[in-house]
Each structure stands twice: as C-alpha cells, then as structure tokens.
PDB file of N, CA and C in Angstrom:
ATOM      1  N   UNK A   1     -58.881  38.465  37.918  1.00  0.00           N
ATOM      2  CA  UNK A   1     -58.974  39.422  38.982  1.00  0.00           C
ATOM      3  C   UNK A   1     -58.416  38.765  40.251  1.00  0.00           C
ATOM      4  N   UNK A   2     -57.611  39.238  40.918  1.00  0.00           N
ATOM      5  CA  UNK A   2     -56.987  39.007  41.682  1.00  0.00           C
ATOM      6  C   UNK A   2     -57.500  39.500  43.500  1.00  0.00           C
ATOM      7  N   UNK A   3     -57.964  38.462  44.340  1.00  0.00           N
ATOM      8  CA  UNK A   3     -58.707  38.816  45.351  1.00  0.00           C
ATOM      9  C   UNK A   3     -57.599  39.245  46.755  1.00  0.00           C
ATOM     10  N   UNK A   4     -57.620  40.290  47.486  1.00  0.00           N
ATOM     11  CA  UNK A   4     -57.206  40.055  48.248  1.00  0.00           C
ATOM     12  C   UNK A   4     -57.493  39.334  49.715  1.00  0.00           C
ATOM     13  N   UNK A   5     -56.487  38.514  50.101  1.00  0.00           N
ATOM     14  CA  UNK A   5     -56.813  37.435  51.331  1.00  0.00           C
ATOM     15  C   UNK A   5     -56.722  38.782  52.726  1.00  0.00           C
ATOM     16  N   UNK A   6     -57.905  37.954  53.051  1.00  0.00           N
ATOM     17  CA  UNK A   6     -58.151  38.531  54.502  1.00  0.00           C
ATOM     18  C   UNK A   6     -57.236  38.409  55.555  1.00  0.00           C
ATOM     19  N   UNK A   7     -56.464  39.552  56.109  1.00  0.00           N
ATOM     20  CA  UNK A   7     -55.845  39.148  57.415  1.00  0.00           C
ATOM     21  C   UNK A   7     -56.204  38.464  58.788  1.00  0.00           C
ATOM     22  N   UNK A   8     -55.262  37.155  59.142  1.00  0.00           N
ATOM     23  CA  UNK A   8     -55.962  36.372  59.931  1.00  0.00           C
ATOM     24  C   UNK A   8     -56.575  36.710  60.979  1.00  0.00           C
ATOM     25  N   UNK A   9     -56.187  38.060  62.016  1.00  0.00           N
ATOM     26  CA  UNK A   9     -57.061  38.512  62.844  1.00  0.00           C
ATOM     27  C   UNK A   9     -58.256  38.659  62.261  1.00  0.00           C
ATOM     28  N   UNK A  10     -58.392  39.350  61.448  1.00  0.00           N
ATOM     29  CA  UNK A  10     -60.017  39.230  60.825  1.00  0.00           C
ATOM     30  C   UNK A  10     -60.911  38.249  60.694  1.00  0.00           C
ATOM     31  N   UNK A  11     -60.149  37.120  60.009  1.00  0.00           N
ATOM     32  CA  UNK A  11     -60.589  35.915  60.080  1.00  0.00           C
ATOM     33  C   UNK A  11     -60.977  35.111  61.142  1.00  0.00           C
ATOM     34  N   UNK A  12     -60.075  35.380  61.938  1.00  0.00           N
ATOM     35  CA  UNK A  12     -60.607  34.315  63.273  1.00  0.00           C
ATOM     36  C   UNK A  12     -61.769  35.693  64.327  1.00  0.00           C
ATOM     37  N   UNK A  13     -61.583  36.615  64.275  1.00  0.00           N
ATOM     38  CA  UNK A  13     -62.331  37.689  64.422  1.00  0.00           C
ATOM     39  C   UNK A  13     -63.823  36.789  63.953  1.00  0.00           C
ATOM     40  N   UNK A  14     -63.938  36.910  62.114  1.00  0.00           N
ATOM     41  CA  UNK A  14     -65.350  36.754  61.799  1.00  0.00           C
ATOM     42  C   UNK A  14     -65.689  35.397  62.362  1.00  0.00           C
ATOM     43  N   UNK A  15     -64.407  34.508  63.137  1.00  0.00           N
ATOM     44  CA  UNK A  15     -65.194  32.966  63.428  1.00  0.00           C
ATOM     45  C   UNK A  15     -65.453  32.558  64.498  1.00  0.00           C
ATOM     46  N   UNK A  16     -65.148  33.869  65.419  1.00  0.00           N
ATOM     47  CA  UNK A  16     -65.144  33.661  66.510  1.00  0.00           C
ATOM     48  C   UNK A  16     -64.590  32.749  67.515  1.00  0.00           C
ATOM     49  N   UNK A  17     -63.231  33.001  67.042  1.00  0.00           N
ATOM     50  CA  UNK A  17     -62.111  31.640  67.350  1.00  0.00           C
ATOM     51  C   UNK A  17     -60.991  32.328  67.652  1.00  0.00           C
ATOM     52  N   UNK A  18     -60.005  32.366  68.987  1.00  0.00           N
ATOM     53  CA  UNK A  18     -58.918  32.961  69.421  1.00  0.00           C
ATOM     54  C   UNK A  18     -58.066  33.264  67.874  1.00  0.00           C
ATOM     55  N   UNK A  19     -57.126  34.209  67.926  1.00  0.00           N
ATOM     56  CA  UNK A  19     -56.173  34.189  66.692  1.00  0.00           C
ATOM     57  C   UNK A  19     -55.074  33.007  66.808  1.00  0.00           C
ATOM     58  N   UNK A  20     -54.370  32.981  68.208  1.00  0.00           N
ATOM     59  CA  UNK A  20     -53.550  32.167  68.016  1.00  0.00           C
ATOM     60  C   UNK A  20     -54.209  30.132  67.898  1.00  0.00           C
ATOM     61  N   UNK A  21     -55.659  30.350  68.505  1.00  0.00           N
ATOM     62  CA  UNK A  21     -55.719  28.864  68.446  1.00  0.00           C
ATOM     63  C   UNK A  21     -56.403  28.902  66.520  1.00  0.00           C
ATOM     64  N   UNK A  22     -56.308  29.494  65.929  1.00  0.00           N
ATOM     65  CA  UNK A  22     -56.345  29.625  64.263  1.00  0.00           C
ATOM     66  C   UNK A  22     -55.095  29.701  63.433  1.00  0.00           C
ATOM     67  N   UNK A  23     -54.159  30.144  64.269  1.00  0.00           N
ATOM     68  CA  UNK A  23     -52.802  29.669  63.455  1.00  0.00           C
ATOM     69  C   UNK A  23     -52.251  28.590  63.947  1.00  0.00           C
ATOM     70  N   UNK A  24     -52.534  28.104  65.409  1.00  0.00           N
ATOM     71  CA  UNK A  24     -52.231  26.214  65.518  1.00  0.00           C
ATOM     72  C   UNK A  24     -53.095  25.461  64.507  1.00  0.00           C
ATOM     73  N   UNK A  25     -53.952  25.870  64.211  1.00  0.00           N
ATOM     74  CA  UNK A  25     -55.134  24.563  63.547  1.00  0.00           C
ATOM     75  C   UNK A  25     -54.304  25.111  61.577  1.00  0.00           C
ATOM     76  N   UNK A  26     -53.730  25.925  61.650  1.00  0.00           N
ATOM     77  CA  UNK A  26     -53.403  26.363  60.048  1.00  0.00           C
ATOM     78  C   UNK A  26     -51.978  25.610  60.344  1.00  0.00           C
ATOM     79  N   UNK A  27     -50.916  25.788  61.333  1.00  0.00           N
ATOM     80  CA  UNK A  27     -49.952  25.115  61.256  1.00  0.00           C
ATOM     81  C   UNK A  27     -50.030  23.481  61.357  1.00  0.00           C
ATOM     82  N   UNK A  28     -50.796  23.216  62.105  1.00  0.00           N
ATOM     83  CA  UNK A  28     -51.117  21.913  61.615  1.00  0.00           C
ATOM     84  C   UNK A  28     -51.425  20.842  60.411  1.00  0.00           C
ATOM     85  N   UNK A  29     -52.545  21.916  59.937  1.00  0.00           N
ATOM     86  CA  UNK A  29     -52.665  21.501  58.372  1.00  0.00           C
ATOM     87  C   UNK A  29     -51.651  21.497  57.317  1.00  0.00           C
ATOM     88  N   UNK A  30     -50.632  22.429  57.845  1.00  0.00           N
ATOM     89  CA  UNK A  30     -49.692  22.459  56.745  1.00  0.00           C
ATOM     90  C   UNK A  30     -48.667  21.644  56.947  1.00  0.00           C
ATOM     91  N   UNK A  31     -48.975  20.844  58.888  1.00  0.00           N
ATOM     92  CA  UNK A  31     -47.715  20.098  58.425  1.00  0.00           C
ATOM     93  C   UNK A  31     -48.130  18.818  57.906  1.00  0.00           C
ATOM     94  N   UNK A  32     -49.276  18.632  58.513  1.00  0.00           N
ATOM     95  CA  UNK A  32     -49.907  17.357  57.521  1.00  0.00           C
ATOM     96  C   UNK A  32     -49.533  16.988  56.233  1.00  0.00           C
ATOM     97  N   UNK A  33     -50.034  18.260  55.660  1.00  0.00           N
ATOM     98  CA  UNK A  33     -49.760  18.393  54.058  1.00  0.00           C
ATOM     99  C   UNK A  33     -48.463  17.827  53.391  1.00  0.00           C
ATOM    100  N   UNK A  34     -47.424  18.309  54.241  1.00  0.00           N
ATOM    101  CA  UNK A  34     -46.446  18.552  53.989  1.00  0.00           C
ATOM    102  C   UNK A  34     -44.800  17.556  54.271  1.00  0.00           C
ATOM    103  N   UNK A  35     -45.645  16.856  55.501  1.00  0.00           N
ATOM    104  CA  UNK A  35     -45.076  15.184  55.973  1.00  0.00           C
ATOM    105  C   UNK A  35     -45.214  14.335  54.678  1.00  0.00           C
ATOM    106  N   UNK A  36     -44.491  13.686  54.447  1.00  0.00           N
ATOM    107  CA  UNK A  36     -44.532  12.365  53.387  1.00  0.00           C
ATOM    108  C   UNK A  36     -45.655  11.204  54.402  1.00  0.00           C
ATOM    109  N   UNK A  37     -45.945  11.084  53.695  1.00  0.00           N
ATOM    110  CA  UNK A  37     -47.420   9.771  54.045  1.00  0.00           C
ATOM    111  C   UNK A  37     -46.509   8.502  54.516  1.00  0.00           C
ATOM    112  N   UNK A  38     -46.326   8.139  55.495  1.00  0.00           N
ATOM    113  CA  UNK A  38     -45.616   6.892  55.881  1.00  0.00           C
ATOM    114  C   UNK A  38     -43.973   7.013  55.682  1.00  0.00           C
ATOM    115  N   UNK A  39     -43.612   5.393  56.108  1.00  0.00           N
ATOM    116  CA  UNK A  39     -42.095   5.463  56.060  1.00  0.00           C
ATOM    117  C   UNK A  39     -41.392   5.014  54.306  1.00  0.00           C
ATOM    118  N   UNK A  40     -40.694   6.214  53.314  1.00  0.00           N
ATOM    119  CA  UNK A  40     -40.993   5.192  52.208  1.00  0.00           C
ATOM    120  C   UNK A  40     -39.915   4.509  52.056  1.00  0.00           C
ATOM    121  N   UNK A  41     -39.410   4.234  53.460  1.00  0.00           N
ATOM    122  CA  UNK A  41     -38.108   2.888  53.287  1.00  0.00           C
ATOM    123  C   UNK A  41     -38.870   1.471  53.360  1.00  0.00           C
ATOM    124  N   UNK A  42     -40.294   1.510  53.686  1.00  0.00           N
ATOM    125  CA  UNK A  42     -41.009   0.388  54.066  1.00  0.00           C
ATOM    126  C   UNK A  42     -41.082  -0.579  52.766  1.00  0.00           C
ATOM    127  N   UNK A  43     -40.680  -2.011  52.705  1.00  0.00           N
ATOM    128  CA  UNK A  43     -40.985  -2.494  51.799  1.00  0.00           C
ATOM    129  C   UNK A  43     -42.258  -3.303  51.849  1.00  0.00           C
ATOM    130  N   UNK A  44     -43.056  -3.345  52.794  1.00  0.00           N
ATOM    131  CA  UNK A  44     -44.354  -3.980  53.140  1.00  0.00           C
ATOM    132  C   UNK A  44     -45.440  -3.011  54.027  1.00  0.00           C
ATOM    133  N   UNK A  45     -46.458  -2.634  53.091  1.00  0.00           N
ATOM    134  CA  UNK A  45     -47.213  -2.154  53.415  1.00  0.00           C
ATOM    135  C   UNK A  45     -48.309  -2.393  54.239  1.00  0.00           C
ATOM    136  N   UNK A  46     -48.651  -1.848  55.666  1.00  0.00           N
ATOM    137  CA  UNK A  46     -50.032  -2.442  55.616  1.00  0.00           C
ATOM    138  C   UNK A  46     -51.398  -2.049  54.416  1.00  0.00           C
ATOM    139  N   UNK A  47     -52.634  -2.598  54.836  1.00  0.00           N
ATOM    140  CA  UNK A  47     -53.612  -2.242  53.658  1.00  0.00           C
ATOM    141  C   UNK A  47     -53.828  -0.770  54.288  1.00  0.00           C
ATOM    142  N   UNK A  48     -53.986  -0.188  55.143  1.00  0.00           N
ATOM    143  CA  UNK A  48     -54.140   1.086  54.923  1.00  0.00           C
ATOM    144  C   UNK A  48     -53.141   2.265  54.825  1.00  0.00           C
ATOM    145  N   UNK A  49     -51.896   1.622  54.861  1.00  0.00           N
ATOM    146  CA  UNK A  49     -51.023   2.713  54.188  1.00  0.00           C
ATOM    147  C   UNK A  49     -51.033   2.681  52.372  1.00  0.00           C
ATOM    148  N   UNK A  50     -51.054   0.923  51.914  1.00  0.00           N
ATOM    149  CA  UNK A  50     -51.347   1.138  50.150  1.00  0.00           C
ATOM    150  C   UNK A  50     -52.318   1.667  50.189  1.00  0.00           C
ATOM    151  N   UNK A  51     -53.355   1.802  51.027  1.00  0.00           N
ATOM    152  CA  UNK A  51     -54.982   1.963  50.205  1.00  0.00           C
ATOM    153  C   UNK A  51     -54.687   3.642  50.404  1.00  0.00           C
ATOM    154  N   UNK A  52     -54.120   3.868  50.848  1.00  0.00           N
ATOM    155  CA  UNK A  52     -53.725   5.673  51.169  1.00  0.00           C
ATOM    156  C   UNK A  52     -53.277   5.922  50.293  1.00  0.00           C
ATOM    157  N   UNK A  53     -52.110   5.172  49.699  1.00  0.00           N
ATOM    158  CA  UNK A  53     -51.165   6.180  48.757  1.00  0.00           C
ATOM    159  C   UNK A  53     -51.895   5.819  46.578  1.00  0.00           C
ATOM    160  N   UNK A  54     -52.726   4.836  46.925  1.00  0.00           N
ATOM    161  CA  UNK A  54     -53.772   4.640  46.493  1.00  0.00           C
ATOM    162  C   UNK A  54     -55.028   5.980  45.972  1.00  0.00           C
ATOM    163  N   UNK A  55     -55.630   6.364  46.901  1.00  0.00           N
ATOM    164  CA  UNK A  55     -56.627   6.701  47.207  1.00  0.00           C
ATOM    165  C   UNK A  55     -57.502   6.094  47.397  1.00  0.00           C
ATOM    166  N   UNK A  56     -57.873   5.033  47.589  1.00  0.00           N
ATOM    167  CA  UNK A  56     -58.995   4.429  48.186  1.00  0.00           C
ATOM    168  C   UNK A  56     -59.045   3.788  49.498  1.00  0.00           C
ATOM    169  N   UNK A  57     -60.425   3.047  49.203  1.00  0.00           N
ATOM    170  CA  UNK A  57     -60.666   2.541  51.084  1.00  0.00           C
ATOM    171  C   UNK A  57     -59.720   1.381  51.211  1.00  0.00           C
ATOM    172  N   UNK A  58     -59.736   1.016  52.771  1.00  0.00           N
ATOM    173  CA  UNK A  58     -59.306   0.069  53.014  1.00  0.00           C
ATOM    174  C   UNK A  58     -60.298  -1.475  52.389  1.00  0.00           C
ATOM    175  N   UNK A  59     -61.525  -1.259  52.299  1.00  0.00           N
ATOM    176  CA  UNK A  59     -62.621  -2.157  52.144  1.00  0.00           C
ATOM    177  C   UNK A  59     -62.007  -2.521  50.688  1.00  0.00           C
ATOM    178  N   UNK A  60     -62.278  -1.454  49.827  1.00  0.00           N
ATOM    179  CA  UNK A  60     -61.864  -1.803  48.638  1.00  0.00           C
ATOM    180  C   UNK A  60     -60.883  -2.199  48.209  1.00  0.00           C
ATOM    181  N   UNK A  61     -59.186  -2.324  48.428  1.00  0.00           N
ATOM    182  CA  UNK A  61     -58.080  -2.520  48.592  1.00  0.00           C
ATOM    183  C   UNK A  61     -58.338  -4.066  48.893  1.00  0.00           C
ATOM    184  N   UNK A  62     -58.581  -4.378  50.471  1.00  0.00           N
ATOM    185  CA  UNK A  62     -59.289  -5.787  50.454  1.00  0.00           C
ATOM    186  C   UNK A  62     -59.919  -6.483  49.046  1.00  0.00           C
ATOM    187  N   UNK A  63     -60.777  -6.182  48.216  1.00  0.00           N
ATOM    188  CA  UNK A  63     -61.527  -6.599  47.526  1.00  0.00           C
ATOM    189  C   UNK A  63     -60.508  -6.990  46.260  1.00  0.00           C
ATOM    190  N   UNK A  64     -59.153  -5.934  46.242  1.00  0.00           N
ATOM    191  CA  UNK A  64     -58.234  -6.573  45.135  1.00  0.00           C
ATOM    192  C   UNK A  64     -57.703  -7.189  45.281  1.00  0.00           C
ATOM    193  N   UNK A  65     -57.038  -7.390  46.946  1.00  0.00           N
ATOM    194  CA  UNK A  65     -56.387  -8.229  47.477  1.00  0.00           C
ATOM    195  C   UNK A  65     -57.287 -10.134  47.043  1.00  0.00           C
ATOM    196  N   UNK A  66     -58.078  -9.656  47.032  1.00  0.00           N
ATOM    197  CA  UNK A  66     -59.215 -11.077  47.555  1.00  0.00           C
ATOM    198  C   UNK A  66     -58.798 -11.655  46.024  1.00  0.00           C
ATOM    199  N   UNK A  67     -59.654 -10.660  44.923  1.00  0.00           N
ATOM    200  CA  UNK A  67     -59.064 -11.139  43.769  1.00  0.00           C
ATOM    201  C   UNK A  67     -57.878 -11.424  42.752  1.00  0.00           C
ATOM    202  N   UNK A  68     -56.398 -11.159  43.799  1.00  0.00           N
ATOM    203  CA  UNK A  68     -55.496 -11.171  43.347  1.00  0.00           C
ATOM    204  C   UNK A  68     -55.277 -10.010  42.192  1.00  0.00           C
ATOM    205  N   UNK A  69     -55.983  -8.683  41.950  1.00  0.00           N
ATOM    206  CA  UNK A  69     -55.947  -7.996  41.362  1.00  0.00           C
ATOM    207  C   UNK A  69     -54.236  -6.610  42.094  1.00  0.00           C
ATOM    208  N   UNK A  70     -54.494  -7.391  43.393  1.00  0.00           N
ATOM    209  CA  UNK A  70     -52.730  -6.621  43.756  1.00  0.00           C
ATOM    210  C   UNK A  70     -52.225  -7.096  44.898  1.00  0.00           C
ATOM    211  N   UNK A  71     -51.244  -7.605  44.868  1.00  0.00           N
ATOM    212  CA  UNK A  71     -50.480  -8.939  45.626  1.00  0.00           C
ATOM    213  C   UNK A  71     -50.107  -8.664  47.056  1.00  0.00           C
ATOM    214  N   UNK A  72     -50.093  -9.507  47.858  1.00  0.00           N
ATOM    215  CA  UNK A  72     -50.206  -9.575  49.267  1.00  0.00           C
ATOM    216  C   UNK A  72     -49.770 -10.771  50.045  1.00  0.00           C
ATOM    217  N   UNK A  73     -48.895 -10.565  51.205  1.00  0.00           N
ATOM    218  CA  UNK A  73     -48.202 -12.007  51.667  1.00  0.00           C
ATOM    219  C   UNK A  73     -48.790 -12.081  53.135  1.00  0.00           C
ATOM    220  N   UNK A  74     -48.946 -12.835  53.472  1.00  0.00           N
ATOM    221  CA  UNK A  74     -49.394 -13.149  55.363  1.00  0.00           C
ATOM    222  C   UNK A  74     -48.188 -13.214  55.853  1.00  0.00           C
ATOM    223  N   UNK A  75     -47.985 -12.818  57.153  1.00  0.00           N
ATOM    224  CA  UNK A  75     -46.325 -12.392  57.842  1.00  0.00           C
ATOM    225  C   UNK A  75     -47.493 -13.200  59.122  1.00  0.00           C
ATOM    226  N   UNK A  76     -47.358 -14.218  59.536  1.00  0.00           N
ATOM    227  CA  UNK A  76     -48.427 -14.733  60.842  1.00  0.00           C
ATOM    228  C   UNK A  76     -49.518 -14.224  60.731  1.00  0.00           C
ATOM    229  N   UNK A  77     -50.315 -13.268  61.550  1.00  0.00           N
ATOM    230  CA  UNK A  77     -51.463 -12.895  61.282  1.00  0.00           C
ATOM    231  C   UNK A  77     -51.589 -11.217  60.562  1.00  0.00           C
ATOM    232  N   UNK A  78     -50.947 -10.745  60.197  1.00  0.00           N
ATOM    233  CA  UNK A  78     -50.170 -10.020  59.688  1.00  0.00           C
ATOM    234  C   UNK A  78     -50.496  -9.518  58.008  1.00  0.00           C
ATOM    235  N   UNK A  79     -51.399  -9.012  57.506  1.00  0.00           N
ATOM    236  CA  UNK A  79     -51.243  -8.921  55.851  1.00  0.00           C
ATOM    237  C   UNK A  79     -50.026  -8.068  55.152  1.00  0.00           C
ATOM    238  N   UNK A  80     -49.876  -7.827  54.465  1.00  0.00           N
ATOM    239  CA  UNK A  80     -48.533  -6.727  53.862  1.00  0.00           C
ATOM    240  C   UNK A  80     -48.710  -6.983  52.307  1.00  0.00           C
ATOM    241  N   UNK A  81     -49.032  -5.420  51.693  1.00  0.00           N
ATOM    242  CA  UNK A  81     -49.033  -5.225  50.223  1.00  0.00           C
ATOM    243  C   UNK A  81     -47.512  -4.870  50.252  1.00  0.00           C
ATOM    244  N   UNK A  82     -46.124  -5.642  49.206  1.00  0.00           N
ATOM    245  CA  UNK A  82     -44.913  -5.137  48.889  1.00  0.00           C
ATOM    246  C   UNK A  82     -45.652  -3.754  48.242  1.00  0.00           C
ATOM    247  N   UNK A  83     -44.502  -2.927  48.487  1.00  0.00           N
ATOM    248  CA  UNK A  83     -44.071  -1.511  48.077  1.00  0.00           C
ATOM    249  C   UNK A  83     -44.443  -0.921  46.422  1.00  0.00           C
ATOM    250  N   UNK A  84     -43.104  -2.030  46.027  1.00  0.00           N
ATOM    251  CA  UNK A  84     -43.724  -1.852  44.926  1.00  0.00           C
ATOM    252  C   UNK A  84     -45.153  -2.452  43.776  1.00  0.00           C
ATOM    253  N   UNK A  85     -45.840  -3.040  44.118  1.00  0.00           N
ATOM    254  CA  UNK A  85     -47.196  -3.602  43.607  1.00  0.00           C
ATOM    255  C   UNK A  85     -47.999  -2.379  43.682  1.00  0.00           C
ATOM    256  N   UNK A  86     -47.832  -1.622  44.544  1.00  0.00           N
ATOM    257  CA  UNK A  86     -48.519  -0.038  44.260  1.00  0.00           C
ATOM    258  C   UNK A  86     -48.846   0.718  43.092  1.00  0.00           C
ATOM    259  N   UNK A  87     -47.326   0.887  42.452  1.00  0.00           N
ATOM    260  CA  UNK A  87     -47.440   1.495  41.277  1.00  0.00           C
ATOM    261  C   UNK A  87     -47.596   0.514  40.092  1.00  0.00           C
ATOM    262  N   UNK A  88     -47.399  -0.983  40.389  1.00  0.00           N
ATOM    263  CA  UNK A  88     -47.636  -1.698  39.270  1.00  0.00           C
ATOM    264  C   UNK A  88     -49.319  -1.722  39.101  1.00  0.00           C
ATOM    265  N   UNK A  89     -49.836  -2.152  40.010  1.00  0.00           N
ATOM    266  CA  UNK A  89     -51.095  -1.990  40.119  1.00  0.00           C
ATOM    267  C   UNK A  89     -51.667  -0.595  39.199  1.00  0.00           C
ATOM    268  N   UNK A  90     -51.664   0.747  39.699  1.00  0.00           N
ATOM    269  CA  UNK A  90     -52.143   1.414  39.101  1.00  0.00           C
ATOM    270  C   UNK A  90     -51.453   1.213  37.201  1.00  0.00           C
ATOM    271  N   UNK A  91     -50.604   1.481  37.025  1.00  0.00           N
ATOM    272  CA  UNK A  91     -50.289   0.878  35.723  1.00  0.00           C
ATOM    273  C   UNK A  91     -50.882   0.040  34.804  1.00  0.00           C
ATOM    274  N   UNK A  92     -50.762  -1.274  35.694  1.00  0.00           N
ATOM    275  CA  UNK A  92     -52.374  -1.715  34.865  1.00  0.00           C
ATOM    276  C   UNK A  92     -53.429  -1.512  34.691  1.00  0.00           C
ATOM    277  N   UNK A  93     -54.119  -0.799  35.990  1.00  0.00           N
ATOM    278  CA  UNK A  93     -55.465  -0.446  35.719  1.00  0.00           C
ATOM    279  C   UNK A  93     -55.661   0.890  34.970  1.00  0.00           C
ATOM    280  N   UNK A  94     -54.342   1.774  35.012  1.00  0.00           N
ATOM    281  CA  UNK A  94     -54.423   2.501  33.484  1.00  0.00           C
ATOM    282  C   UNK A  94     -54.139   1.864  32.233  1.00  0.00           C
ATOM    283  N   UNK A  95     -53.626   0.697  32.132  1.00  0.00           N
ATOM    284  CA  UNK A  95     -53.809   0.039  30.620  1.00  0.00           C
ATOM    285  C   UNK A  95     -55.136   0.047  30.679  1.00  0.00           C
ATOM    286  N   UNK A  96     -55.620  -0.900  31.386  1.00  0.00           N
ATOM    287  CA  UNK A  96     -56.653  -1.497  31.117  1.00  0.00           C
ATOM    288  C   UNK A  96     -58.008  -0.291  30.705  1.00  0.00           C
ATOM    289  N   UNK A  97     -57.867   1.237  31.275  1.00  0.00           N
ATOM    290  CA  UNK A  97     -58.708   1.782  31.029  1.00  0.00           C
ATOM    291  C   UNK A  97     -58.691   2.596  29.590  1.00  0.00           C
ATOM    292  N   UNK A  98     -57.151   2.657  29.185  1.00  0.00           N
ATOM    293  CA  UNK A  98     -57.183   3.143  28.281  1.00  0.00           C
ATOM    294  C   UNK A  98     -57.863   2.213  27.093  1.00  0.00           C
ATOM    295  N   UNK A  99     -57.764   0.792  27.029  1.00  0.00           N
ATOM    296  CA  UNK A  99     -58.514  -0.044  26.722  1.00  0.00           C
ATOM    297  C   UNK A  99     -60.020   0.240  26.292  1.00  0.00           C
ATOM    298  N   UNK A 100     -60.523   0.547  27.662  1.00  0.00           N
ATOM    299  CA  UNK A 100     -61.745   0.157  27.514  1.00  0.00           C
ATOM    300  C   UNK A 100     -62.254   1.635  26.986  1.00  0.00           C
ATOM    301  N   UNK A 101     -61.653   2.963  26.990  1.00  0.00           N
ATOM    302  CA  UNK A 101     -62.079   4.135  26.088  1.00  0.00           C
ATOM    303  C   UNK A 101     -62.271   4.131  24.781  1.00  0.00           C
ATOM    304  N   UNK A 102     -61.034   3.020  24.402  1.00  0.00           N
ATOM    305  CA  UNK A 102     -60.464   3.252  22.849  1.00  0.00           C
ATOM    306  C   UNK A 102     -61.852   1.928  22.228  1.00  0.00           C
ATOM    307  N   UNK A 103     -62.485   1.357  22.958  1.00  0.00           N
ATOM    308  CA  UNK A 103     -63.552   0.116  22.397  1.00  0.00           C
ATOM    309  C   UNK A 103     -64.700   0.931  22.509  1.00  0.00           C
TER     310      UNK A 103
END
C-alpha cells in the first residue's frame, strides 16, 4: 500500500516551523547526504576521517591503531591512517568473521 507524502506546507504547518526555514533544514540534509565524505585524493587520513568512512569511533579506531590491527605513520605530531589500509582492514576483519561463523 502505497502512502501518500504530506505536502510540506502542511508539514511545517503541523511543526510549527516557518515553510521556508523547513526546506533550508531539508536542503541541507540532502546536501550532506550527498557530498562525498572528505577529499578522496587524500592519501593520509586523519583518525577521524578513517574512523568515518569506517563507521566507527574515533576511540575505537585508536584502539586498532594501538594494536597494529590497521596501520598508521607519525608525520611530527601528526597521526595519518594511508588511504588504502581502510579497505584492507575491513577485508580482513571480514575474513576473519567469516571464520569465526563457519567454527
């Protein structure tokens, strides 16, 4: 069954929120959405752009870093995950899980 969407005057009507400051906060979101996450000419990441394209925290990202579970160089005071260790990383930790299903 197929619902029909409410027209946005209505909407910002029931929220009690100007119409046009409800289509800035909708154009916004979409450009969010819709921007690529960082620069992907970057070959050195900081930890919170990997831990982004990741999904996880920065805390946790740290914690692989610590264990050498995904590689990282000091530039002076400076950390940087290379580019590609991103997708190698997840790669392994999908071996490794398919692993631990199949035991």
């Amino acid at each position: 069954m197929h619902q029909q969407a409410l027209p946005l005057a209505q909407i910002a009507q029931l929220l009690d929120v100007p119409e046009d400051a409800l289509r800035a906060l909708m154009a916004d979101r979409h450009a969010a959405q819709t921007s690529p996450q960082g620069d992907a000419t970057l070959v050195g990441l900081t930890v919170a752009e990997a831990a982004r394209r990741i999904g996880i925290s920065r805390t946790k990202l740290y914690e692989y870093v610590a264990t050498g579970d995904i590689p990282s160089v000091k530039i002076g005071r400076l950390r940087r995950i290379p580019a590609e260790a991103v997708p190698e990383f997840l790669a392994r930790r999908r071996g490794q899980d398919e692993y631990a299903i199949a035991a």
